[in-house]
Protein backbone atom coordinates (compact mmCIF):
# COMPACT_ATOMS: atom_id res chain seq x y z
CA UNK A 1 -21.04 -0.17 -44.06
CA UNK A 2 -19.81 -3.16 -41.35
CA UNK A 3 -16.80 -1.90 -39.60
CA UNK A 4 -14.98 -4.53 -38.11
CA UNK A 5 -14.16 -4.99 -34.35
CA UNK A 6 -10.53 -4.95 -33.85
CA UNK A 7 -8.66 -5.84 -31.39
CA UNK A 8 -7.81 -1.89 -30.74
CA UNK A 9 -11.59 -1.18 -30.87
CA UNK A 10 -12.80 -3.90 -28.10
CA UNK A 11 -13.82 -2.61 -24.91
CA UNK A 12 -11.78 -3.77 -21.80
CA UNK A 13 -15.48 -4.40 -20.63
CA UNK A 14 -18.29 -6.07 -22.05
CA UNK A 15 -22.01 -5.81 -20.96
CA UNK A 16 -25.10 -8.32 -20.23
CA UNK A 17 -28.67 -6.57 -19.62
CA UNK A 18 -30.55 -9.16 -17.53
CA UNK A 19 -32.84 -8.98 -14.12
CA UNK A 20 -31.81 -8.67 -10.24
CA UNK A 21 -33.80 -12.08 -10.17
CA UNK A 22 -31.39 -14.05 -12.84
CA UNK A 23 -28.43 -12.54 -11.26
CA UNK A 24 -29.31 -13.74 -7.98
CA UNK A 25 -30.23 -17.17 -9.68
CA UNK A 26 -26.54 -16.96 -11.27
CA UNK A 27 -25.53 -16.28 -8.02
CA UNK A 28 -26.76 -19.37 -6.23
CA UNK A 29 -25.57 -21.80 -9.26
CA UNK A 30 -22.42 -20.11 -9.75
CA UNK A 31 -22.75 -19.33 -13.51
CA UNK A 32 -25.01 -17.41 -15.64
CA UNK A 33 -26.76 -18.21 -18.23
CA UNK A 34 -29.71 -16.69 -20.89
CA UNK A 35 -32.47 -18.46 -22.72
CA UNK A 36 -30.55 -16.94 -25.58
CA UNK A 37 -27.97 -19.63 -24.88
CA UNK A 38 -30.23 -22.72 -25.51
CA UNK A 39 -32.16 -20.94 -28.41
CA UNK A 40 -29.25 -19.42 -30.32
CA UNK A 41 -25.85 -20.82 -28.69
CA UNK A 42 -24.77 -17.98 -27.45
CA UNK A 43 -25.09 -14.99 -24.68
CA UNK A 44 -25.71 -11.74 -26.53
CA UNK A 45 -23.54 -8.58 -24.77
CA UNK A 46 -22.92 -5.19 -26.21
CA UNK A 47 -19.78 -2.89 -25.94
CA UNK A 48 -20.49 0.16 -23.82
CA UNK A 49 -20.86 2.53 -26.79
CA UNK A 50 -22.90 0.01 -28.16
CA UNK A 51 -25.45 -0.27 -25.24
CA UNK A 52 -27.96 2.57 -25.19
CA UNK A 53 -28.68 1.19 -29.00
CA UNK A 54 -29.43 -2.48 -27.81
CA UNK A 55 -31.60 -1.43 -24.98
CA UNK A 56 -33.72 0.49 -27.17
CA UNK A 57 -34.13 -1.76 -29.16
CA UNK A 58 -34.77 -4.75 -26.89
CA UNK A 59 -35.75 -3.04 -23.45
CA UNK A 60 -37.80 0.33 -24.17
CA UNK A 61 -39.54 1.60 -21.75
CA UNK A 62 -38.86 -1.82 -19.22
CA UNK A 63 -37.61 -0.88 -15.52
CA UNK A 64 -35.54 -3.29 -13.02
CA UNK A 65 -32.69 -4.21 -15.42
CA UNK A 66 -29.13 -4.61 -14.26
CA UNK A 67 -25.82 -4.27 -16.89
CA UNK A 68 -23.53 -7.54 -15.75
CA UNK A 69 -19.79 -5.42 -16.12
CA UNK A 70 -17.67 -8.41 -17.56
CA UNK A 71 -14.05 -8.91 -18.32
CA UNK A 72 -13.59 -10.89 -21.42
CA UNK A 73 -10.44 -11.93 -19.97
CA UNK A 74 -11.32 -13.47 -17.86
CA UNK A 75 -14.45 -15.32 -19.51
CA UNK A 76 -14.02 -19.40 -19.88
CA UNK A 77 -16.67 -19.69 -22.48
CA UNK A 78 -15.71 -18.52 -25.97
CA UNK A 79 -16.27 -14.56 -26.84
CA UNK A 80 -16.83 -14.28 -30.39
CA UNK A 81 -17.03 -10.89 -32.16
CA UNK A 82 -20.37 -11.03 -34.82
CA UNK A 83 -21.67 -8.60 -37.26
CA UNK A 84 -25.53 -7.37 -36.51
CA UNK A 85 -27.22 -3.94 -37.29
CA UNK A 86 -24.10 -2.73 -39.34
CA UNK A 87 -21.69 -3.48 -36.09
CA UNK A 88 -20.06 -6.06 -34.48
CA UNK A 89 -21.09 -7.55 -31.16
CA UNK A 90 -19.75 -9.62 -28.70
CA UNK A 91 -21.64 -12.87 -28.40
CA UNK A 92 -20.54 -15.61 -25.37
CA UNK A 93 -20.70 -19.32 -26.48
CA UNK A 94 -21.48 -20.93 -23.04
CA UNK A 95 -22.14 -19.94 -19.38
CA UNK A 96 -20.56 -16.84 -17.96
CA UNK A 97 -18.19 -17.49 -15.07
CA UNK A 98 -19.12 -15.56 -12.44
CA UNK A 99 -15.35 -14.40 -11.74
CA UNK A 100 -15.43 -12.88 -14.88
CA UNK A 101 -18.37 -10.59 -13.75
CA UNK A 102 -16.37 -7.61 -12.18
CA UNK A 103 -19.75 -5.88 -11.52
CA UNK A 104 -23.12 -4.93 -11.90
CA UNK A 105 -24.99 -1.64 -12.33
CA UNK A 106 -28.69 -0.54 -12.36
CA UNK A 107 -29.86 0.36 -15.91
CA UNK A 108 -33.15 2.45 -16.14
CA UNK A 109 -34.56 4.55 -18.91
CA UNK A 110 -34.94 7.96 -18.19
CA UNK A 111 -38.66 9.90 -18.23
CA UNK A 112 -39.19 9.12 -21.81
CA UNK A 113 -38.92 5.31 -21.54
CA UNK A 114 -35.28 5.66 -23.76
CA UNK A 115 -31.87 4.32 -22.56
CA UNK A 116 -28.66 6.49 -22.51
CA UNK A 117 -25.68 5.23 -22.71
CA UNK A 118 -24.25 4.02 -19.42
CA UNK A 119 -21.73 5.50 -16.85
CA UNK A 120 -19.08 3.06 -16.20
């Protein structure tokens, strides 16, 4: 069954997987964007509970990845709420501004090649 995201059930932080290299890139444009952008219109993110899930799906077993921490209060590109795999999942439609990154964080898999959730 698709349970719908709330308002009471969206996390005060949203989260990007991407590369030290991109973010650096981001860094020296001064917005970030994925190839997900041009080839589907939007920036997929997961909510924290949701994360360990998408990187096993999309990541396993890949080292170097970062988790962008962002604010979706502070995003200027619309944040859109979208059902996939029985859940819904916070899409951006456009660049992310960096301001609205309020971190970053390494994200590894552990000795078995399989994400856990993250500490925030």
């Amino acid at each position: 069954m698709l349970t719908n995201a709330s308002t009471a059930d969206r996390a005060p932080v949203i989260l990007h997987t991407t590369t030290p290299d991109a973010w650096a890139q981001a860094q020296r444009i001064g917005q970030y964007t994925a190839s997900s952008l041009l080839s589907e219109g939007f920036i997929h993110c997961s909510m924290p509970t949701q994360m360990a899930d998408t990187a096993n799906r999309h990541y396993a077993g890949q080292h170097g990845l970062i988790l962008l921490h962002i604010d979706p209060t502070k995003l200027t590109a619309p944040l859109r709420y979208e059902p996939a795999n029985n859940q819904y999942y916070p899409h951006i439609y456009g660049a992310i501004n960096l301001d609205a990154v309020t971190g970053t964080s390494a994200y590894e898999p552990d000795a078995a090649g399989t994400f856990q959730a993250p500490i925030l």
